[in-house]
C-alpha atoms as a PDB file:
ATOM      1  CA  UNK A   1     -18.676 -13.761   2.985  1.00  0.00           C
ATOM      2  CA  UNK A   2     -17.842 -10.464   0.731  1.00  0.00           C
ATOM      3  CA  UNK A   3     -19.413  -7.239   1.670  1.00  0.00           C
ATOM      4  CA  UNK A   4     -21.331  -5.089  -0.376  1.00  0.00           C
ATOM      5  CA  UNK A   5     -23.826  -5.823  -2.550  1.00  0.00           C
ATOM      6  CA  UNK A   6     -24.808  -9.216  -4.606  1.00  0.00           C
ATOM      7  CA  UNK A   7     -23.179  -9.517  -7.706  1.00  0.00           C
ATOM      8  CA  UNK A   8     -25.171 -11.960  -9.013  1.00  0.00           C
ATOM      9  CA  UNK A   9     -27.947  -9.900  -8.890  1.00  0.00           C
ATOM     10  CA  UNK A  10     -29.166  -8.702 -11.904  1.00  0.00           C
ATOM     11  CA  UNK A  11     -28.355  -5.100 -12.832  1.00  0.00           C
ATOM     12  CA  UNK A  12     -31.254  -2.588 -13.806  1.00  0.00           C
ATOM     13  CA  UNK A  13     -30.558   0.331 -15.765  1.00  0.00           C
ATOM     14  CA  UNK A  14     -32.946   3.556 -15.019  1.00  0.00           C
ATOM     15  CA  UNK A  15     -33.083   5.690 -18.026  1.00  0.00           C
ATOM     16  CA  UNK A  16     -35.644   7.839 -16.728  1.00  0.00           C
ATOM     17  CA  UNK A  17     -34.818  11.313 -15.452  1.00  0.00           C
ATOM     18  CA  UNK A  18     -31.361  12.638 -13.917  1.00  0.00           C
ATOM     19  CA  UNK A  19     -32.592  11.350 -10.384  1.00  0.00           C
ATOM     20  CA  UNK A  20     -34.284   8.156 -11.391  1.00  0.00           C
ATOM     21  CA  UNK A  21     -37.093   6.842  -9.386  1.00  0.00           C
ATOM     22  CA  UNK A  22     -36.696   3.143 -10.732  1.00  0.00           C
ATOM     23  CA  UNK A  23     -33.937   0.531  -8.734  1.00  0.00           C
ATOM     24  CA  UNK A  24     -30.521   1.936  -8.892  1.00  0.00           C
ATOM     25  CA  UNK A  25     -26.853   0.345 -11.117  1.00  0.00           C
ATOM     26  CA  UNK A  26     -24.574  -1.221  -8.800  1.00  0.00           C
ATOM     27  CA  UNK A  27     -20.928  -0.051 -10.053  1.00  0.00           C
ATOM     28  CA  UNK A  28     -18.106  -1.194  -8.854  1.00  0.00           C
ATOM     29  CA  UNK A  29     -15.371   1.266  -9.088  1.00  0.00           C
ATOM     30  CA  UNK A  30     -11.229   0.846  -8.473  1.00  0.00           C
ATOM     31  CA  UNK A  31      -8.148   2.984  -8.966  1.00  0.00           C
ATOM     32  CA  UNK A  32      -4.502   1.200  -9.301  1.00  0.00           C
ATOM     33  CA  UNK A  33      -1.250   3.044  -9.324  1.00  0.00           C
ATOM     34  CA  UNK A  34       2.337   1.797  -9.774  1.00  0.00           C
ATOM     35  CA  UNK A  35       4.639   4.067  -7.517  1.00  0.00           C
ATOM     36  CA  UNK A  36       3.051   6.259  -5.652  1.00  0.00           C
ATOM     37  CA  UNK A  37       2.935   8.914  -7.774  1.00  0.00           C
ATOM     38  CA  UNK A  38       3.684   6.393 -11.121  1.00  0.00           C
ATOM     39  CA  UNK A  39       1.663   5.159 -14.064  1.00  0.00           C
ATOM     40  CA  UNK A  40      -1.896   4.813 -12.744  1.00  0.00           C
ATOM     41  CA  UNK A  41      -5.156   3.091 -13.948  1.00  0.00           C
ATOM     42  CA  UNK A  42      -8.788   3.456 -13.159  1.00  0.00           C
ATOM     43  CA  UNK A  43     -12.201   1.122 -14.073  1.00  0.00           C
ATOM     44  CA  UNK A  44     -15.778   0.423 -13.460  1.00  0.00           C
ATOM     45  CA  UNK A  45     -18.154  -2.730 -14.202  1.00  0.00           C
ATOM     46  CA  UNK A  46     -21.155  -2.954 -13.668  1.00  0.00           C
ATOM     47  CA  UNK A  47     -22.608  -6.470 -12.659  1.00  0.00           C
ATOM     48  CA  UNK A  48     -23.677  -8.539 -16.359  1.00  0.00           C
ATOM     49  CA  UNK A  49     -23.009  -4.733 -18.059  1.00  0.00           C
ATOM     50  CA  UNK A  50     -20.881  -2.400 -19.498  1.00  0.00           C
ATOM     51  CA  UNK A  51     -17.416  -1.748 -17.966  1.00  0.00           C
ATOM     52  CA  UNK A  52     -14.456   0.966 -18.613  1.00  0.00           C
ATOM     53  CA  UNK A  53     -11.007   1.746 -17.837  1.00  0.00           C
ATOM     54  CA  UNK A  54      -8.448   4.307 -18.391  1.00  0.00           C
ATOM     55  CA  UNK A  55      -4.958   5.287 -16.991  1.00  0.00           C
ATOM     56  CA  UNK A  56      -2.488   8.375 -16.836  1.00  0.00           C
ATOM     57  CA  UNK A  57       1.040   8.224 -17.450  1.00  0.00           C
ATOM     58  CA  UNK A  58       2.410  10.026 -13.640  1.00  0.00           C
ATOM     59  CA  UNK A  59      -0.629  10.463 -10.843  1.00  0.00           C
ATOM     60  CA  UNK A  60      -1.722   8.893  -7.231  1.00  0.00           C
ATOM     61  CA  UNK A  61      -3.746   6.319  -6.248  1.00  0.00           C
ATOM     62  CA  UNK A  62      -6.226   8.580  -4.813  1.00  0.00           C
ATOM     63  CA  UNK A  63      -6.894  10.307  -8.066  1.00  0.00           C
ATOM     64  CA  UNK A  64      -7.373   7.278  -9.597  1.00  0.00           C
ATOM     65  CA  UNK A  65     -10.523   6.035  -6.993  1.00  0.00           C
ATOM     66  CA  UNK A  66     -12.053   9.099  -7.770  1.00  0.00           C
ATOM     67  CA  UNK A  67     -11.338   9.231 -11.250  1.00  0.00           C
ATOM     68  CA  UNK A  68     -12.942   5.632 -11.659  1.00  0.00           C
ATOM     69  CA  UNK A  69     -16.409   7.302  -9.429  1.00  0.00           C
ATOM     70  CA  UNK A  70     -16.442  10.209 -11.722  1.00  0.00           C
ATOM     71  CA  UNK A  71     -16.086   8.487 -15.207  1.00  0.00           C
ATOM     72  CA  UNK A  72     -19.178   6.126 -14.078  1.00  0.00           C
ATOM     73  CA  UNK A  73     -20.936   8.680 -13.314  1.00  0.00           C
ATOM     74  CA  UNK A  74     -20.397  10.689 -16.199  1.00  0.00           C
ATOM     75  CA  UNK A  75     -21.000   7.170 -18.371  1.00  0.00           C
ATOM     76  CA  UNK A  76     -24.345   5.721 -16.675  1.00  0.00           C
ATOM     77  CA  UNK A  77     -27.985   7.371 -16.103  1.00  0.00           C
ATOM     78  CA  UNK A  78     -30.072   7.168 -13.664  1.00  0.00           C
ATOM     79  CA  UNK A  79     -29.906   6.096  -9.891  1.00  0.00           C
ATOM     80  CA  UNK A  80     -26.488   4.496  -9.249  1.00  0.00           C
ATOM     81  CA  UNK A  81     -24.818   2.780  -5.907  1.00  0.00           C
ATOM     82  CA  UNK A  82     -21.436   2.990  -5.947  1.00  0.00           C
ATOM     83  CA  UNK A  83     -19.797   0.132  -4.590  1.00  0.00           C
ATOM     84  CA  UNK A  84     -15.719   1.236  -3.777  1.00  0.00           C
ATOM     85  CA  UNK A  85     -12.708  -0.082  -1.905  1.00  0.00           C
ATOM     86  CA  UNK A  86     -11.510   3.293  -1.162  1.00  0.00           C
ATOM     87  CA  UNK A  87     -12.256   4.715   2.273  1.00  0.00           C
ATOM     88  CA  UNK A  88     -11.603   8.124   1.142  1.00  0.00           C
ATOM     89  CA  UNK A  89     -14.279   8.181  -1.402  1.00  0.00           C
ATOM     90  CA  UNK A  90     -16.637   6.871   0.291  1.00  0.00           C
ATOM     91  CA  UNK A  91     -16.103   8.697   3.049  1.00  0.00           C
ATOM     92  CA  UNK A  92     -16.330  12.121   1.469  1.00  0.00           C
ATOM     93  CA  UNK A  93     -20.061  11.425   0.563  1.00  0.00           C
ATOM     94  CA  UNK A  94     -21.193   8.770   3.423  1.00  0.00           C
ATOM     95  CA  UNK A  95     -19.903  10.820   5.800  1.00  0.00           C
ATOM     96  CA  UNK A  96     -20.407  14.087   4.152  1.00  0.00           C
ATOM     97  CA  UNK A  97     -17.016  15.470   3.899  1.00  0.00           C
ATOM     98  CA  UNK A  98     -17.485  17.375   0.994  1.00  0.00           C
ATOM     99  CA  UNK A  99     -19.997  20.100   2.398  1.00  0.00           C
ATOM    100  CA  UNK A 100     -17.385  20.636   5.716  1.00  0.00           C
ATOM    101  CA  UNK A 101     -15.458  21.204   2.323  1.00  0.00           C
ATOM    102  CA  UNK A 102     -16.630  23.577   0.657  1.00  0.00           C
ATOM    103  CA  UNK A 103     -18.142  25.416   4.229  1.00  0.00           C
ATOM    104  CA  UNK A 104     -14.504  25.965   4.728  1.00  0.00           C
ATOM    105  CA  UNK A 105     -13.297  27.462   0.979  1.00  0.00           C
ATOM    106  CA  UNK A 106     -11.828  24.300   0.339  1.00  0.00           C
ATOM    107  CA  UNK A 107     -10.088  23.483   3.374  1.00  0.00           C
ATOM    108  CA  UNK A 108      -9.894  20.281   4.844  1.00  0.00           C
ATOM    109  CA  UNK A 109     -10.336  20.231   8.963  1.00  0.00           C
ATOM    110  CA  UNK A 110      -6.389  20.960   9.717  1.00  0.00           C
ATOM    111  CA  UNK A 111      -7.036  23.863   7.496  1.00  0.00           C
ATOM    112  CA  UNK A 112      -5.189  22.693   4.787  1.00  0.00           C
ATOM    113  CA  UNK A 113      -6.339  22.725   0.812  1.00  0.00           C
ATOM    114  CA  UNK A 114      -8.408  19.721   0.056  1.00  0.00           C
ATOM    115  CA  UNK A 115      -6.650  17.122  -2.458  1.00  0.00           C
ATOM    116  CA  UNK A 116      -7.624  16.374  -6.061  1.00  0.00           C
ATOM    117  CA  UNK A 117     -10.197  19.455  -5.806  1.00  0.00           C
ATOM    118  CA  UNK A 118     -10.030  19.708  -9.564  1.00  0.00           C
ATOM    119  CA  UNK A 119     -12.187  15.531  -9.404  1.00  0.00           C
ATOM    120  CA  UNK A 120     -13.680  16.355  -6.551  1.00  0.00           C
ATOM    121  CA  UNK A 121     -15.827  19.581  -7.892  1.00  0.00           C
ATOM    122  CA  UNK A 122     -17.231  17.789 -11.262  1.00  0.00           C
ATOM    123  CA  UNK A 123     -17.710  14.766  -8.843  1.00  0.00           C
ATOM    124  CA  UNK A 124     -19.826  16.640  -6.169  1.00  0.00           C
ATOM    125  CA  UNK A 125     -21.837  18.307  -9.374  1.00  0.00           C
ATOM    126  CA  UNK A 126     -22.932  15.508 -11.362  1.00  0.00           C
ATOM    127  CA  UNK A 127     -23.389  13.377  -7.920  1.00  0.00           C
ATOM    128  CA  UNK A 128     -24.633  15.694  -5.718  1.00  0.00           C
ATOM    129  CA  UNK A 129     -25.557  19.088  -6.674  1.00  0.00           C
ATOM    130  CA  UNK A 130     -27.536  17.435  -9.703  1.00  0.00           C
ATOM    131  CA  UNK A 131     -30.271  15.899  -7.314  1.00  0.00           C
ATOM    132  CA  UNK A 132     -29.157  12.724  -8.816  1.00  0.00           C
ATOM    133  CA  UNK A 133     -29.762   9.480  -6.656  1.00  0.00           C
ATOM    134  CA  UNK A 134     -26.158   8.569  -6.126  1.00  0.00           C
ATOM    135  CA  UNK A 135     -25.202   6.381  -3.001  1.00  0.00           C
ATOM    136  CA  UNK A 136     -22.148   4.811  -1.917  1.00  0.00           C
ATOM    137  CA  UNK A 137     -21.170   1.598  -0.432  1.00  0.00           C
ATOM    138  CA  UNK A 138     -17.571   0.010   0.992  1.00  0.00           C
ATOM    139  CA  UNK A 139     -16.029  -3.554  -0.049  1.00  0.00           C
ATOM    140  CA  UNK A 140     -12.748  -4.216   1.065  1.00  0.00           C
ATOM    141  CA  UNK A 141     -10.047  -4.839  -1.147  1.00  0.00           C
ATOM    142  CA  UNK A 142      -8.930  -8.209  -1.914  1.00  0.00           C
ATOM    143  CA  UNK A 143     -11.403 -10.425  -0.262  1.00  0.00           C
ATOM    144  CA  UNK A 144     -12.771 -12.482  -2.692  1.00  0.00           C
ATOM    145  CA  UNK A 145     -15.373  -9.879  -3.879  1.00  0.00           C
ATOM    146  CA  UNK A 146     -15.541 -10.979  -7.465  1.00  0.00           C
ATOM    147  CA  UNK A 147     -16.436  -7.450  -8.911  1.00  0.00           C
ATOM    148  CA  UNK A 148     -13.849  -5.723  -7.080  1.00  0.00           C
ATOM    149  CA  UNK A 149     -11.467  -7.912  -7.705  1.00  0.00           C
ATOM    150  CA  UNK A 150     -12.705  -7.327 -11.141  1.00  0.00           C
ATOM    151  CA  UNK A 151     -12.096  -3.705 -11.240  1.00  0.00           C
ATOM    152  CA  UNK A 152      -9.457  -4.395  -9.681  1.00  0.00           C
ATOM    153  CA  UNK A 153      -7.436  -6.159 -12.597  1.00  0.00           C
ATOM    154  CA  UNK A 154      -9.114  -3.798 -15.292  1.00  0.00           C
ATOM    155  CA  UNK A 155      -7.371  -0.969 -13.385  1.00  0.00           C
ATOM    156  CA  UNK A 156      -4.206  -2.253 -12.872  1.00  0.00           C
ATOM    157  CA  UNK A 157      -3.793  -3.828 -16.819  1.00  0.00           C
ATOM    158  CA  UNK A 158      -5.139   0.396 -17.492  1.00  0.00           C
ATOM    159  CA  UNK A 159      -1.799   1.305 -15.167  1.00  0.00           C
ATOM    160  CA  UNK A 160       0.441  -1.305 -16.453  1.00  0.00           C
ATOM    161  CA  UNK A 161      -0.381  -0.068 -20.420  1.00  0.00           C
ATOM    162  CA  UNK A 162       0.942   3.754 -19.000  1.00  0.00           C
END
């Protein structure tokens, strides 16, 4: 059986204000990359909704799983759950990464400067500092999931049009 959330379940969109107090979006969120750094792709889908996806020509895979995070944010209102195969993501807000972060300047804990800072900061604003109701959930990749496996086409077709 997948983990994470149903996605048969109907989605519910809360327009009211930046934290919501009606039932969250489930998005599911992927990044692709070709090479390692290489033509890259990112997308989000949300369960019977809207979906997006977008690329860059040279990046990481790790920029793209964050990218694909941010750019749902920035595109849906309300209370969201973020549902990711990307440890590192959902890590940095499960686990609270970010605020060892930014205690430290921008340093991870060997000291050395955090990666992708420049997604990271508009990340942590619109999904944290905002007061906006953002969780985040892990699938793992390639098991079946059908909305990660999903995003996980729409982000490598966004990579493979680079």
């Amino acid at each position: 059986m997948p983990a994470g959330p149903d996605p048969t379940a109907p989605s519910l969109f809360d327009d009211a204000a930046p934290g919501g107090s009606g039932p969250a979006t489930v998005v599911y969120t992927d990044g692709a990359c070709r090479g390692n750094p290489g033509p890259g792709g990112w997308a989000w889908a949300v369960p019977d909704g809207p979906s997006a996806s977008g690329g860059e020509g040279r990046t990481t895979n790790q920029r793209m799983e964050i990218t694909a995070v941010l750019e749902a944010v920035r595109s849906l209102p309300g209370r969201l759950h973020v549902v990711s195969d990307s440890t590192y993501v959902v890590h940095c807000f499960r686990d609270r990464w970010w605020q060892g972060w930014r205690r430290r300047g921008w340093r991870n804990s060997q000291g050395k400067p955090v990666a992708n800072r420049d997604l990271w900061e508009p990340l942590l604003a619109l999904a944290v500092d905002s007061g906006r109701d953002v969780t985040f959930d892990w699938v793992k990749g390639h098991s079946g999931d059908p909305m990660n496996d999903l995003v996980d086409r729409l982000a490598t077709a966004a990579a493979d049009r680079q």
